[in-house]
Protein backbone atom coordinates (compact mmCIF):
# COMPACT_ATOMS: atom_id res chain seq x y z
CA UNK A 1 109.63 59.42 231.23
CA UNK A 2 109.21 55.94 232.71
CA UNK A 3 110.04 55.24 236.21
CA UNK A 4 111.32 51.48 236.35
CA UNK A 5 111.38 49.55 239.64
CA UNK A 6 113.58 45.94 240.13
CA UNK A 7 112.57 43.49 242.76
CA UNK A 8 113.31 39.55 242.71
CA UNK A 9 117.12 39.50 243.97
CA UNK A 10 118.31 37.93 246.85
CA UNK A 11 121.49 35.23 247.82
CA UNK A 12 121.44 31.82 246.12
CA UNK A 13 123.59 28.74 246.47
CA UNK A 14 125.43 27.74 243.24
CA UNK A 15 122.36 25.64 240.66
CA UNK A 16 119.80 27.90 242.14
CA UNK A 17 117.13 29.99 240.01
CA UNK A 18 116.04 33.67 240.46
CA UNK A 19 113.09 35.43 239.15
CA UNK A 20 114.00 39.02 238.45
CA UNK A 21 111.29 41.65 237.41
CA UNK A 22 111.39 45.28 236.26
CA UNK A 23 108.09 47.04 236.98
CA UNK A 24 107.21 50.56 234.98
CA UNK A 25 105.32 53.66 236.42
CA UNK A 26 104.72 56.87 234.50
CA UNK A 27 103.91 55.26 231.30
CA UNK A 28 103.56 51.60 229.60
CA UNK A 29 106.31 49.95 227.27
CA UNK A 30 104.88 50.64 224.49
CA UNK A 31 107.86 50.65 221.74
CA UNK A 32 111.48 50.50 222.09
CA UNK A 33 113.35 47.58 224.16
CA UNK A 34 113.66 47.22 227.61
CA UNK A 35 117.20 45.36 228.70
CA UNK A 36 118.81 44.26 231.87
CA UNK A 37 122.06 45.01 233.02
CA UNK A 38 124.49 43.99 235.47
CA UNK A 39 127.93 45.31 237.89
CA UNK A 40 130.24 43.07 239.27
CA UNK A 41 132.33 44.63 241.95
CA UNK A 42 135.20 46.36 240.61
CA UNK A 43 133.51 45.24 236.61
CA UNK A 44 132.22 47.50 234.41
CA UNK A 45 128.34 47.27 233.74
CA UNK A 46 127.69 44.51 231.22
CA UNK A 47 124.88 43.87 229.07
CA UNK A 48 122.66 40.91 230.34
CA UNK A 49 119.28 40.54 227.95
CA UNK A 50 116.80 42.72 225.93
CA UNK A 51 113.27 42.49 224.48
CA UNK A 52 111.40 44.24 221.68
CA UNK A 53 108.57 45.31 222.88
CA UNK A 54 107.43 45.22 219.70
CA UNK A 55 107.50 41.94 219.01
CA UNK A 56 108.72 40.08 221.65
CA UNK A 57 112.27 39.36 219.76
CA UNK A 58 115.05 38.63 222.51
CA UNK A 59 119.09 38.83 222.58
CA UNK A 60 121.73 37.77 225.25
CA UNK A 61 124.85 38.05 226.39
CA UNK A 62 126.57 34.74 225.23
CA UNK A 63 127.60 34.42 228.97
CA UNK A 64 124.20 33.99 229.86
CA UNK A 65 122.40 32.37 226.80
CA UNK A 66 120.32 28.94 227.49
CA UNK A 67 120.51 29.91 231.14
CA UNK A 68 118.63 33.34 231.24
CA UNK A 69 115.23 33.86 230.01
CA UNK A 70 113.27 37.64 229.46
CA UNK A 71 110.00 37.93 229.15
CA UNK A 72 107.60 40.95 229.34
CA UNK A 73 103.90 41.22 230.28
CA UNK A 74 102.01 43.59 228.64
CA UNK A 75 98.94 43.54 231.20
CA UNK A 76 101.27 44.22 233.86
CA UNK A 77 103.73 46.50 232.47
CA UNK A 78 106.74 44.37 233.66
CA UNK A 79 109.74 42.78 232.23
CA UNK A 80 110.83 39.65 233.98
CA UNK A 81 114.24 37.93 234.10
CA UNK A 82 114.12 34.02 234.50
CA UNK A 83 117.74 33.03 235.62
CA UNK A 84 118.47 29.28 236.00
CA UNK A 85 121.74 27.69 236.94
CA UNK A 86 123.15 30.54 238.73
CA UNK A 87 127.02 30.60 239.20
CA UNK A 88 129.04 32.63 241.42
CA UNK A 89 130.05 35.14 237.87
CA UNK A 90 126.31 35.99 238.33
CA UNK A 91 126.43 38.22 241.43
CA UNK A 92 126.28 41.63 240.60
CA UNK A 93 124.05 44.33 241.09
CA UNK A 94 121.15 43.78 238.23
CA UNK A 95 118.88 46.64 236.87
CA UNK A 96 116.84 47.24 233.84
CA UNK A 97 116.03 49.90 231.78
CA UNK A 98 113.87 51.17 228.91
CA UNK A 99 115.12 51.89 225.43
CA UNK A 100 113.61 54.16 222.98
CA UNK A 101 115.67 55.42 219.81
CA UNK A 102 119.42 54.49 219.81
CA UNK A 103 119.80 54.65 223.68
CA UNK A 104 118.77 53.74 227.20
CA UNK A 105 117.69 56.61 228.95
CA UNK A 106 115.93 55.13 231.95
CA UNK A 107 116.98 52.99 234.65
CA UNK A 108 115.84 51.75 237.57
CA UNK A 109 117.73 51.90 241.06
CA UNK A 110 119.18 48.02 240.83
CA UNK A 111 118.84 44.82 242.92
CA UNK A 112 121.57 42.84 244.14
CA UNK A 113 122.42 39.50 243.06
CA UNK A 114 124.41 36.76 245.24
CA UNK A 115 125.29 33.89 244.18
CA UNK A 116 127.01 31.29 246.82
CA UNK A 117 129.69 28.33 245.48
């Protein structure tokens, strides 16, 4: 199984931009989708973004679409999260996980996301 690893998060003002990435251990993406997630305090965990590893196709959460980008290199075995024009509905916890059949069955441990008005 795939051991997944987030790093990038941190406290932003309102406008502000955060790099999120998802780093694997154990074994490569290799098929499948890997996705990031997010919890809001006291919010269920919503769906954020997703890649194919296959071929590269994305899909958002219409909350987040032309201001969230995903991206995954395959030399480095990560999945990144561009996030432009943060707003204050943005802080939650964020993690990602890897998808192989009808389900995510691995996550990583989350980074927090703050986002100041």
């Amino acid at each position: 199984q795939v051991q997944l690893v987030e790093s990038g998060g941190g406290s932003v003002q309102a406008g502000d931009s955060l790099r999120l990435t998802c780093t694997a251990s154990g074994r490569t993406f290799s098929n499948g989708f890997v996705g990031w997630f997010r919890r809001a305090p006291g919010k269920e965990r919503e769906f954020v973004a997703s890649i194919r590893w296959s071929d590269g196709n994305t899909y958002y959460a219409d909350s987040v679409k032309g201001r969230f980008t995903i991206s995954r290199d395959n030399a480095k075995n990560t999945v990144n999260l561009l996030m432009n024009s943060l707003k204050a509905e943005d802080t939650a916890v964020y993690s990602c996980a890897a998808r192989q059949g009808s389900s995510y069955n691995s996550w990583g441990q989350g980074t927090q996301v703050t986002v100041s008005s």
